[in-house]
N, C-alpha and C. Protein backbone atom coordinates (compact mmCIF):
# COMPACT_ATOMS: atom_id res chain seq x y z
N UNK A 1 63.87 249.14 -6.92
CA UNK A 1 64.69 248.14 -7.56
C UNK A 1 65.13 247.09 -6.54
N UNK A 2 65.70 247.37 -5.64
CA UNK A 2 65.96 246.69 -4.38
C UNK A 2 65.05 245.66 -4.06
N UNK A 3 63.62 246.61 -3.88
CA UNK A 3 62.65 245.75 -3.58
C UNK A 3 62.48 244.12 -4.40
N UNK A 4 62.06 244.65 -5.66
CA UNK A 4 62.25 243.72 -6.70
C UNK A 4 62.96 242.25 -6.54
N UNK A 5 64.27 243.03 -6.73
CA UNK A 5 65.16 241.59 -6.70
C UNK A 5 64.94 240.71 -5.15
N UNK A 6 64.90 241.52 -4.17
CA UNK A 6 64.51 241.11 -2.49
C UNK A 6 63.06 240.14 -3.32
N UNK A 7 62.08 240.52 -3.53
CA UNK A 7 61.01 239.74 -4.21
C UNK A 7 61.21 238.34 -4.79
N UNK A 8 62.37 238.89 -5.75
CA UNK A 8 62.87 237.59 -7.12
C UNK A 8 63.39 236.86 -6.26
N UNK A 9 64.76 237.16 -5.24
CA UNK A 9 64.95 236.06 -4.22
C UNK A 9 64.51 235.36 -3.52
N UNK A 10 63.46 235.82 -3.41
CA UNK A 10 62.52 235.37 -2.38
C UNK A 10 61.65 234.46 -2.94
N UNK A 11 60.73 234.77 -4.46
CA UNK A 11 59.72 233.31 -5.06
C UNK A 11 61.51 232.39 -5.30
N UNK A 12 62.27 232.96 -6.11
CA UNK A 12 63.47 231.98 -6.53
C UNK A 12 63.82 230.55 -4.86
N UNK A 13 64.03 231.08 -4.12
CA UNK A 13 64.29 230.16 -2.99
C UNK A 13 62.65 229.24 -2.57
N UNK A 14 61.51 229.72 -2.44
CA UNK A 14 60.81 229.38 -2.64
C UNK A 14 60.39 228.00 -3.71
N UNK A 15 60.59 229.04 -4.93
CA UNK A 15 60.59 227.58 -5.91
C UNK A 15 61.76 226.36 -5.84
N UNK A 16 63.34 226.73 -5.55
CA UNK A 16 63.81 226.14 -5.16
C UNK A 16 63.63 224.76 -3.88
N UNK A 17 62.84 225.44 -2.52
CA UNK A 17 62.73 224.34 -1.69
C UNK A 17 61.45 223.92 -2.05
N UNK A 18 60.43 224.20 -3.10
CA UNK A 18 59.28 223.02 -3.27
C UNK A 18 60.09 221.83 -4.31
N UNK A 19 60.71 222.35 -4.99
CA UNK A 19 61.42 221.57 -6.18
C UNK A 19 62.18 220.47 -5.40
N UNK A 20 63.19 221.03 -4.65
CA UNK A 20 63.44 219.80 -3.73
C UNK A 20 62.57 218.70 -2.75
N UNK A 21 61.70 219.28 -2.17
CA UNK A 21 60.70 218.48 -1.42
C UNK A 21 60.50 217.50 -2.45
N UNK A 22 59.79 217.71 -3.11
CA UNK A 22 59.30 216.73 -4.44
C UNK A 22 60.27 216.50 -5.32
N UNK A 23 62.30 216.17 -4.95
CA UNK A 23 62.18 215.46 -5.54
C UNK A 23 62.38 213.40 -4.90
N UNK A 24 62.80 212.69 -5.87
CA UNK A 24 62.49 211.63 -5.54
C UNK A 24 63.96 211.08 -4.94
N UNK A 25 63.66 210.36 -3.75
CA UNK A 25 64.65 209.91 -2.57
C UNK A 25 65.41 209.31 -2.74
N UNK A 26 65.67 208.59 -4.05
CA UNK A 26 66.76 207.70 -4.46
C UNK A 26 66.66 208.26 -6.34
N UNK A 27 67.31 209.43 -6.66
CA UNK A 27 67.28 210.13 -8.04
C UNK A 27 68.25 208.92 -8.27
N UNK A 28 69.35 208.04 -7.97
CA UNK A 28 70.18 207.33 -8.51
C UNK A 28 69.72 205.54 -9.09
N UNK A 29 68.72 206.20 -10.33
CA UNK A 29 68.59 204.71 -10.08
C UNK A 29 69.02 203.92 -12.04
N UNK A 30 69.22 202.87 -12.27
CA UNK A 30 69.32 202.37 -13.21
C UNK A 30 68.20 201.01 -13.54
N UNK A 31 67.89 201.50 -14.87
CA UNK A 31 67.33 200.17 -15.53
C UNK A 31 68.07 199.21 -16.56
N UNK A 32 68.28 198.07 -16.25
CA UNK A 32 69.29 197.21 -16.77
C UNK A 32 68.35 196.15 -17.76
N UNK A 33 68.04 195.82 -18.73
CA UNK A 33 67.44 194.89 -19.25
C UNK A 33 68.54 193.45 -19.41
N UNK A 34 67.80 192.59 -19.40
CA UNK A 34 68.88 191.02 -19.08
C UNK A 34 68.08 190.18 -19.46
N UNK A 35 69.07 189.26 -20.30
CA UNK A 35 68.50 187.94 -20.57
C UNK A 35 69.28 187.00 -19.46
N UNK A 36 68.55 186.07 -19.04
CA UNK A 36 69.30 184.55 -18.08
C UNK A 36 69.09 183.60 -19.11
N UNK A 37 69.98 183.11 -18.42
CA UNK A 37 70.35 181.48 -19.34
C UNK A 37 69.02 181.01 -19.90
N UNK A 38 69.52 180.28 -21.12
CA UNK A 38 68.44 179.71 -22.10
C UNK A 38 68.10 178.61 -21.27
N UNK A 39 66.50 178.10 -21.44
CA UNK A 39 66.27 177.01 -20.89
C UNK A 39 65.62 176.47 -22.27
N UNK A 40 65.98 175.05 -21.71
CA UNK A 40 65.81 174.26 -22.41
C UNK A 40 64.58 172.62 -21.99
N UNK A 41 63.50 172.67 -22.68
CA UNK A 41 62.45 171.56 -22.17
C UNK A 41 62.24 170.94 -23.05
N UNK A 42 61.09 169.89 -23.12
CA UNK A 42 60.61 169.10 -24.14
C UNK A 42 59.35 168.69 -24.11
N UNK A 43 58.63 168.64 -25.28
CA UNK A 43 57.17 168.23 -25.14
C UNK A 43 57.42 166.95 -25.65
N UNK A 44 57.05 165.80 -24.92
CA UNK A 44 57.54 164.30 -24.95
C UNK A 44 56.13 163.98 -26.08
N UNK A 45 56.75 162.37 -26.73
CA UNK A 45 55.96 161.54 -27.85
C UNK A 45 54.90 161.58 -27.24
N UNK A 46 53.62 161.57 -27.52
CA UNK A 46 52.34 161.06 -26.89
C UNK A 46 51.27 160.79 -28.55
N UNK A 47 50.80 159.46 -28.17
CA UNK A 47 50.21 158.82 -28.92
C UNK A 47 48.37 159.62 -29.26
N UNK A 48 48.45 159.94 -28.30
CA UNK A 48 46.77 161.23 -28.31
C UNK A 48 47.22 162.21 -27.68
N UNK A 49 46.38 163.37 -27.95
CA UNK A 49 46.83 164.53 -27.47
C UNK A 49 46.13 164.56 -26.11
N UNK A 50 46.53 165.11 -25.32
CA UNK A 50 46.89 165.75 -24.20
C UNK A 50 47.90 166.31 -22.83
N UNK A 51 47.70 166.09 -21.73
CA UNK A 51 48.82 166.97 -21.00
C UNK A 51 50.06 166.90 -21.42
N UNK A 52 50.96 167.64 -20.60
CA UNK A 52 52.76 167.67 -20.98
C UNK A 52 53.22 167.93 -19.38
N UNK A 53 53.74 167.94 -18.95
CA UNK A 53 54.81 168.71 -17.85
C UNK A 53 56.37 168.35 -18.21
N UNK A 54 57.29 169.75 -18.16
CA UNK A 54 58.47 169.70 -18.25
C UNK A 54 59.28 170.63 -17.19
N UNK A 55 60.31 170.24 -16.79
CA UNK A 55 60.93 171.49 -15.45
C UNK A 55 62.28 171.56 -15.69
N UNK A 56 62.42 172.94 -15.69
CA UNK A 56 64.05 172.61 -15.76
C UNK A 56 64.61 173.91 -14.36
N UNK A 57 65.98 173.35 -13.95
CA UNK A 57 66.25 174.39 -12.64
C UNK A 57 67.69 175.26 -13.25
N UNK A 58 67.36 176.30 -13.28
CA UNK A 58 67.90 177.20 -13.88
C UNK A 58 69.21 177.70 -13.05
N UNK A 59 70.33 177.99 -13.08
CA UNK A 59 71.13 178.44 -12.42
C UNK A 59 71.50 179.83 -13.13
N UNK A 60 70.78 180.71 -12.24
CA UNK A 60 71.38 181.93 -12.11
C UNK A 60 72.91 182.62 -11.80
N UNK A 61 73.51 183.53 -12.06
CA UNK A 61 74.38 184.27 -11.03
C UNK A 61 74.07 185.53 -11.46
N UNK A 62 72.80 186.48 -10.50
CA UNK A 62 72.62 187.61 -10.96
C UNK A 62 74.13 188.43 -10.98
N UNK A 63 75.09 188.35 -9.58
CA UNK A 63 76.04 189.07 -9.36
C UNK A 63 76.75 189.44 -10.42
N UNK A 64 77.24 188.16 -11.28
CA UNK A 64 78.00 188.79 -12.39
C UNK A 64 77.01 189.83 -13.23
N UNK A 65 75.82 188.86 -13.81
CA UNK A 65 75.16 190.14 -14.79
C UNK A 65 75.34 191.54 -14.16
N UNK A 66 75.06 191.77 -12.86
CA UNK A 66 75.20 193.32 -12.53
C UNK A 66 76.60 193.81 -12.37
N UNK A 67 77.40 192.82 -12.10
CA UNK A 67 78.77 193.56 -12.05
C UNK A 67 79.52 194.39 -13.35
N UNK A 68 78.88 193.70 -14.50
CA UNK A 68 79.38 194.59 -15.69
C UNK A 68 79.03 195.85 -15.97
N UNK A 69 77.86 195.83 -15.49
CA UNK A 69 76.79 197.31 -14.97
C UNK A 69 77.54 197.89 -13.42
N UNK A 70 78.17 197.63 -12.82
CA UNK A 70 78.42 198.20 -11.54
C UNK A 70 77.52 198.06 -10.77
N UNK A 71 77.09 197.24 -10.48
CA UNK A 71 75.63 197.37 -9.66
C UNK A 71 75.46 196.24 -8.94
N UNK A 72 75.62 196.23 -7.54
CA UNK A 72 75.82 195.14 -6.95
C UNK A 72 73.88 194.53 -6.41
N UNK A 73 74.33 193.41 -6.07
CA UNK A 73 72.42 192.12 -6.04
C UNK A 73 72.06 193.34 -4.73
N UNK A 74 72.46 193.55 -3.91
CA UNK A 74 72.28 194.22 -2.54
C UNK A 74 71.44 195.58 -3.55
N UNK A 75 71.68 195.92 -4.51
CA UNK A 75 70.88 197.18 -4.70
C UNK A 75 69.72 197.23 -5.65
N UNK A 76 69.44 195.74 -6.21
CA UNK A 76 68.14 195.62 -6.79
C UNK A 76 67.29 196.17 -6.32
N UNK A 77 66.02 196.61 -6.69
CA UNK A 77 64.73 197.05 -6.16
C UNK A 77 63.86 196.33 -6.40
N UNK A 78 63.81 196.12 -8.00
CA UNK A 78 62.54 195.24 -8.87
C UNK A 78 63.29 194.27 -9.68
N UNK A 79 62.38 193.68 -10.51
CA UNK A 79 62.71 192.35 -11.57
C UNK A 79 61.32 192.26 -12.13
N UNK A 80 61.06 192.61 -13.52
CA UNK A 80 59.73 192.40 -13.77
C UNK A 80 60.18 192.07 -15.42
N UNK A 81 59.61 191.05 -15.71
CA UNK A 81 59.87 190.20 -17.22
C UNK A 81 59.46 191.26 -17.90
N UNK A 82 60.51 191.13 -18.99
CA UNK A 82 59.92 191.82 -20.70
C UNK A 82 59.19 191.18 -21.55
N UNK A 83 59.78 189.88 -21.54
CA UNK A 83 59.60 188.94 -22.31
C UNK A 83 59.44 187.36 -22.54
N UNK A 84 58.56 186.87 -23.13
CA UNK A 84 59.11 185.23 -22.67
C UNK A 84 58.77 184.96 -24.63
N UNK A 85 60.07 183.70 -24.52
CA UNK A 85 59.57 183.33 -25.93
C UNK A 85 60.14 182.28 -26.13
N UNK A 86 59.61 181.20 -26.89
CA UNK A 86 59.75 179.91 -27.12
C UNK A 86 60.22 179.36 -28.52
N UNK A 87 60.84 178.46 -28.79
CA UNK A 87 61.68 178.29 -30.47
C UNK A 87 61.74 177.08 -30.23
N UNK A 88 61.47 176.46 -31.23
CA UNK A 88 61.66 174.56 -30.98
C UNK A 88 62.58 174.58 -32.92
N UNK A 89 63.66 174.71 -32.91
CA UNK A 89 64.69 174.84 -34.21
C UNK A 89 64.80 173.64 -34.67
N UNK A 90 64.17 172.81 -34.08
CA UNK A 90 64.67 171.34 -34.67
C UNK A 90 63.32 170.82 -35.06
N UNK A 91 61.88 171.51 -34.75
CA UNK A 91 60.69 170.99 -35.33
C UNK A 91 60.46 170.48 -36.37
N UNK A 92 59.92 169.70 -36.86
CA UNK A 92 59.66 169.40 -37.95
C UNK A 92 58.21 169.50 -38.57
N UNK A 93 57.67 169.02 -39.70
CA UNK A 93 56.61 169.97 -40.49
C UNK A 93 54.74 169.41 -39.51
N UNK A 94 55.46 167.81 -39.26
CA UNK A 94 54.64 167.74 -38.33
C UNK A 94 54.64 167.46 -36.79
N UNK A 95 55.58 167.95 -36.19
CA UNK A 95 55.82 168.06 -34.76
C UNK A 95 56.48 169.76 -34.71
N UNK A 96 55.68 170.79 -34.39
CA UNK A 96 56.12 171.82 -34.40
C UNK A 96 54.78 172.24 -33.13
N UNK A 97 55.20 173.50 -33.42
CA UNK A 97 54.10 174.68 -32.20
C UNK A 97 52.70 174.39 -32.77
N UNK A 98 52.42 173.94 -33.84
CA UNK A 98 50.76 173.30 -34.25
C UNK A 98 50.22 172.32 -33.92
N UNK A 99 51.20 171.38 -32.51
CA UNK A 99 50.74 170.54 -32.04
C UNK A 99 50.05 171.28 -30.38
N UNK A 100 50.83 172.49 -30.22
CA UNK A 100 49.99 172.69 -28.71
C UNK A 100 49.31 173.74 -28.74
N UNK A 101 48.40 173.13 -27.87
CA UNK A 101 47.45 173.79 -28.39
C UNK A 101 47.19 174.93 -26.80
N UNK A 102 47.63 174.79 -25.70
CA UNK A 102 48.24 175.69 -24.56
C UNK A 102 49.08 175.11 -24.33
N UNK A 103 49.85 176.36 -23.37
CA UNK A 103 50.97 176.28 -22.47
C UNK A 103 51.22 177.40 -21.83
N UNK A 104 51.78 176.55 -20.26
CA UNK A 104 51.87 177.76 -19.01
C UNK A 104 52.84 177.42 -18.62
N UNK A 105 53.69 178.98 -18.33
CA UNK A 105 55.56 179.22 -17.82
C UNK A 105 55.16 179.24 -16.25
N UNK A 106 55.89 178.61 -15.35
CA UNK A 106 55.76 178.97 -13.63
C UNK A 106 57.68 179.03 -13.23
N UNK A 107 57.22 180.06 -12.42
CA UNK A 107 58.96 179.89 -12.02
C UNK A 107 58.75 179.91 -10.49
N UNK A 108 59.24 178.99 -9.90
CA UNK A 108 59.54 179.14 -8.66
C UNK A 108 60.98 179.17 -7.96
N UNK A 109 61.09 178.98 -6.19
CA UNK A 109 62.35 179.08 -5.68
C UNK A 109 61.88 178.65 -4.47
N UNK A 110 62.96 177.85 -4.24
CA UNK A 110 63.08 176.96 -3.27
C UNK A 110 61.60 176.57 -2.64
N UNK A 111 61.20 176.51 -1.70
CA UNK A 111 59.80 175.93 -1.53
C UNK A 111 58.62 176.86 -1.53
N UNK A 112 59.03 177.94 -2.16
CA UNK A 112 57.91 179.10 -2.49
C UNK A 112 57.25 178.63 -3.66
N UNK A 113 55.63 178.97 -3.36
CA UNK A 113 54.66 178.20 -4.25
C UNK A 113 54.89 179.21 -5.38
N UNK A 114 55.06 178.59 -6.84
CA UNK A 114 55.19 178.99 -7.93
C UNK A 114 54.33 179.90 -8.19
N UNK A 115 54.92 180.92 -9.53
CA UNK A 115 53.80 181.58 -9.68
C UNK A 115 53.83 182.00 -11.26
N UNK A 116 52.97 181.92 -11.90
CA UNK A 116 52.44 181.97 -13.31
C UNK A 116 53.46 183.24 -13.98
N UNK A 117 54.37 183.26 -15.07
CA UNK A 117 55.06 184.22 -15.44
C UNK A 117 53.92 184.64 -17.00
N UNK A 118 53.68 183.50 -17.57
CA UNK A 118 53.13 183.55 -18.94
C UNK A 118 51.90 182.36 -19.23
N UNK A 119 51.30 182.69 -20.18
CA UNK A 119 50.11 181.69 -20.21
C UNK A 119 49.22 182.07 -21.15
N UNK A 120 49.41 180.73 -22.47
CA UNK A 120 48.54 181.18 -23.75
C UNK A 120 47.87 180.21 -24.08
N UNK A 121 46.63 180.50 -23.92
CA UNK A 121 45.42 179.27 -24.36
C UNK A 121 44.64 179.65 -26.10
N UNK A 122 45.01 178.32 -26.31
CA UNK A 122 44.17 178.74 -27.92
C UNK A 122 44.76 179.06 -28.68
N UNK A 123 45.95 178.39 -28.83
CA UNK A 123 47.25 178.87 -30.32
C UNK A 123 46.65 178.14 -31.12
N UNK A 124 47.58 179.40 -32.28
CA UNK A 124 47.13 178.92 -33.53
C UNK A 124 47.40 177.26 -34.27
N UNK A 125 46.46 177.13 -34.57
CA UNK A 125 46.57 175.46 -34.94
C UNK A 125 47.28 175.41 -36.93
N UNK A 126 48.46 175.90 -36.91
CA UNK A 126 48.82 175.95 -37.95
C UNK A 126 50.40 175.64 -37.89
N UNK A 127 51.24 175.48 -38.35
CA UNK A 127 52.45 175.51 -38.48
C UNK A 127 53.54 176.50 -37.97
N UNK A 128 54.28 176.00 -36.93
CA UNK A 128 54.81 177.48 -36.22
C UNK A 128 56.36 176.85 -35.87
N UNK A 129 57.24 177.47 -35.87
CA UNK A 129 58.76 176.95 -34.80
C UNK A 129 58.75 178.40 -33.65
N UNK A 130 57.85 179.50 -33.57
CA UNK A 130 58.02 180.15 -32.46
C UNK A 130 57.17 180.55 -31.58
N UNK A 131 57.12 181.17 -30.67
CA UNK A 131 56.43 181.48 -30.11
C UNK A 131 56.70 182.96 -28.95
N UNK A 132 55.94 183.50 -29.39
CA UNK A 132 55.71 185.26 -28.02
C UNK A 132 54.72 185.00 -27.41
N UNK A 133 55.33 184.80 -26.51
CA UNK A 133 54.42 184.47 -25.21
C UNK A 133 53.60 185.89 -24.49
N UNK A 134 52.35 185.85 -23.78
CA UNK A 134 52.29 187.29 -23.39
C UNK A 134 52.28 187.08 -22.18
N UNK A 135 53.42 188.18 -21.83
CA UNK A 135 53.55 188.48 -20.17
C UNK A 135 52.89 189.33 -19.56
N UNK A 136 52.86 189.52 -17.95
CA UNK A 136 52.37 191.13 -17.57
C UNK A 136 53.84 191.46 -16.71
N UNK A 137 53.79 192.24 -17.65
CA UNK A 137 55.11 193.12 -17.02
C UNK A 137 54.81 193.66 -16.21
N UNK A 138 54.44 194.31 -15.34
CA UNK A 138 53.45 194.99 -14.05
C UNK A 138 53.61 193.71 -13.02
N UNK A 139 53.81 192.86 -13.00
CA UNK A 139 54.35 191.90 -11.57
C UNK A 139 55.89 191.40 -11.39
N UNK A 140 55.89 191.53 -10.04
CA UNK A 140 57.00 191.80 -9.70
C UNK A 140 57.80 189.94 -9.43
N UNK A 141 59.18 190.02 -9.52
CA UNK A 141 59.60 188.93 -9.46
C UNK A 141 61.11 188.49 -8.81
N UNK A 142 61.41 189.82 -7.99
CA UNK A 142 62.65 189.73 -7.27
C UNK A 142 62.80 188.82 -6.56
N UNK A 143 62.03 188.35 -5.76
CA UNK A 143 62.05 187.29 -4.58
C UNK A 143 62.56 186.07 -5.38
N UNK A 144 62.01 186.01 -6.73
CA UNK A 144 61.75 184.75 -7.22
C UNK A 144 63.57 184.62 -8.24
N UNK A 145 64.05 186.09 -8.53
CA UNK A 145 65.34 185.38 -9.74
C UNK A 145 66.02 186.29 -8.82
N UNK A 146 66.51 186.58 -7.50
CA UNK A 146 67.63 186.85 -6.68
C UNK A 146 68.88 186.20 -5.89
N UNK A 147 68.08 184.70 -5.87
CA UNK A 147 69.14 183.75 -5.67
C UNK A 147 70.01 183.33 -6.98
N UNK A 148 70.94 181.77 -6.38
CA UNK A 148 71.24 181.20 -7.50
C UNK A 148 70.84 180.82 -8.35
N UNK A 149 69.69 179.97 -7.99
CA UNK A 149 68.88 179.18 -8.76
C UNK A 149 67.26 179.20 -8.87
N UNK A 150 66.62 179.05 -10.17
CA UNK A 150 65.12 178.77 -9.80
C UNK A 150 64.10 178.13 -10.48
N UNK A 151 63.30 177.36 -10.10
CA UNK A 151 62.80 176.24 -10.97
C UNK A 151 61.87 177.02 -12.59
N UNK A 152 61.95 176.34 -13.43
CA UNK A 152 61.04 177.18 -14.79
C UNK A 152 59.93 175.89 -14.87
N UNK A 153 58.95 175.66 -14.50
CA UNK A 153 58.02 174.51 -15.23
C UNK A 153 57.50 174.91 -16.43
N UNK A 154 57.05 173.93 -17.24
CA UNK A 154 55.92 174.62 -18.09
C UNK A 154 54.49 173.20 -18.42
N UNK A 155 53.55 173.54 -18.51
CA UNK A 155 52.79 172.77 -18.26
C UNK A 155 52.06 172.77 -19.60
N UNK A 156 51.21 172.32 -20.33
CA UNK A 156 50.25 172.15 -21.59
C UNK A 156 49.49 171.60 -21.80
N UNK A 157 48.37 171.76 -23.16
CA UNK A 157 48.28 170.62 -23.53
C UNK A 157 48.26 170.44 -25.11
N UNK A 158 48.60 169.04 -25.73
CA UNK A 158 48.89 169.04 -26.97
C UNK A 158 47.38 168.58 -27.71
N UNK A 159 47.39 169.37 -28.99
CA UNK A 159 45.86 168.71 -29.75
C UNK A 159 45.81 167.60 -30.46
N UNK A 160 46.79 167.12 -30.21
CA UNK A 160 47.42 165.45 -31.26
C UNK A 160 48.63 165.17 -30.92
N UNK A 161 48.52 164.21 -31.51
CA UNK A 161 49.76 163.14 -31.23
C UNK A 161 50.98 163.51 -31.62
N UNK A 162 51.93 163.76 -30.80
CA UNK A 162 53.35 164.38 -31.19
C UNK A 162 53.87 162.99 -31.37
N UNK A 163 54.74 162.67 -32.57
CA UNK A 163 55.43 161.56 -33.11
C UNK A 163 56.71 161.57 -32.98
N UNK A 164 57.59 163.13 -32.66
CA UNK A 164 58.82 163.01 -31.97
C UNK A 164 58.62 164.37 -31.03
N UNK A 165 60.00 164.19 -30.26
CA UNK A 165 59.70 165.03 -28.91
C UNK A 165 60.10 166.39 -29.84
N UNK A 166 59.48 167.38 -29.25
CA UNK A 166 59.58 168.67 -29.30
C UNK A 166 60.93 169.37 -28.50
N UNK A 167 61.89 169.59 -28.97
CA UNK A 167 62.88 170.09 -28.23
C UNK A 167 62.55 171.71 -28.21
N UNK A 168 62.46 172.30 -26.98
CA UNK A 168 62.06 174.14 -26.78
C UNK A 168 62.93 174.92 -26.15
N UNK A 169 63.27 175.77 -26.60
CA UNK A 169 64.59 176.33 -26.26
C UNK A 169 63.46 177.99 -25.47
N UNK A 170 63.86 178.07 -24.36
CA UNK A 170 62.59 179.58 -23.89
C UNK A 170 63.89 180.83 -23.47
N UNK A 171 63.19 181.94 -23.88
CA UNK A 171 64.30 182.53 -23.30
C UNK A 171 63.42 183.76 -22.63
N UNK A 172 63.84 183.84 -21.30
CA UNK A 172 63.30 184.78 -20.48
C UNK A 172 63.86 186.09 -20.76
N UNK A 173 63.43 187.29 -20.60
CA UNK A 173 64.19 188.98 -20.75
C UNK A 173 64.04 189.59 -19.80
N UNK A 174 64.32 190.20 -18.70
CA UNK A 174 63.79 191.31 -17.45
C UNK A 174 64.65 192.21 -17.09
N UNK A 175 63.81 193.01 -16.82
CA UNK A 175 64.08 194.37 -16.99
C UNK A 175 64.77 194.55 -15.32
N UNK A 176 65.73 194.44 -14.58
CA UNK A 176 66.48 195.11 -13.34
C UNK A 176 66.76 196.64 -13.20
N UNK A 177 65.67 196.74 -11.78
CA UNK A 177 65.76 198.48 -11.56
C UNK A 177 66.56 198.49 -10.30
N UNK A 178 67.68 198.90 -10.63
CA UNK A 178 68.51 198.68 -9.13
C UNK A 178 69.04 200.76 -9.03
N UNK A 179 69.45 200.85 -7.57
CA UNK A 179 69.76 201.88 -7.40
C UNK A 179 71.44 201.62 -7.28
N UNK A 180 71.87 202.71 -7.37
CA UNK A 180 73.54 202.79 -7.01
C UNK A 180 74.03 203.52 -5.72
């Protein structure tokens, strides 16, 4: 009987220190999903269709978003978009999302070369006020929304003649994996 339990103690501590080896070095971590400020662009009048460029510079303050979470900017890890999506509420039947026919999101910061968040070629040529953009969530974007501020471009092109400006309201979503 002795033996036994001397045995059971013995795989028991065993399984115990593999369980620890493997586990993971920071168990304290949180995922925070967040929207930042709405941006707001415009696809300007153009008499024939083609290009657009619009930029707007976004002012961040991650600090507060994490402070309601407890979670201070110093303990981010990642930043990787959920979501991007576009609404023009003031379109009308013929200046709406059936005038573009692409468009590409870039966000940059400070003199770091931009880099592609979203990008849809070949929309539908029909009547639209929205738009789901497709992201890859799988790239990373801390460097880029950790400061205050950071530029959003978006670039296009239209398949006809927009007769009034397109007002676009985009709203970014990302997912913050910070540790505590």
């Amino acid at each position: 009987m002795k033996t036994r339990n001397t045995i059971a103690s013995v795989a028991a501590a065993a399984l115990l220190m593999l369980g620890l080896s493997s586990c993971d070095k920071n168990p304290l971590k949180v995922n925070l999903p967040m929207e930042f400020a709405t941006i707001t662009f415009e696809i300007p009048v153009t008499p024939i269709a083609g290009p657009y460029v619009d930029s707007a510079e976004v002012t961040t303050n991650i600090d507060s978003l994490l402070s309601a979470n407890k979670v201070k900017a110093s303990n981010i890890k990642s930043i990787k978009i959920e979501s991007l999506t576009f609404t023009c509420p003031e379109g009308d039947t013929l200046n709406n999302f059936r005038l573009v026919e692409s468009v590409k999101g870039d966000i940059s910061k400070d003199s770091d070369s931009p880099v592609t968040v979203s990008e849809l070629n070949n929309n539908p040529n029909a009547a639209s006020y929205f738009i789901n953009m497709p992201v890859n969530t799988g790239t990373e974007y801390k460097n880029y929304l950790t400061g205050s501020t950071f530029k959003f471009k978006v670039t296009g092109n239209t398949r006809g003649p927009v007769t009034a400006p397109i007002i676009v309201t985009a709203k970014l979503k990302f997912n913050v994996e910070a540790g505590l």
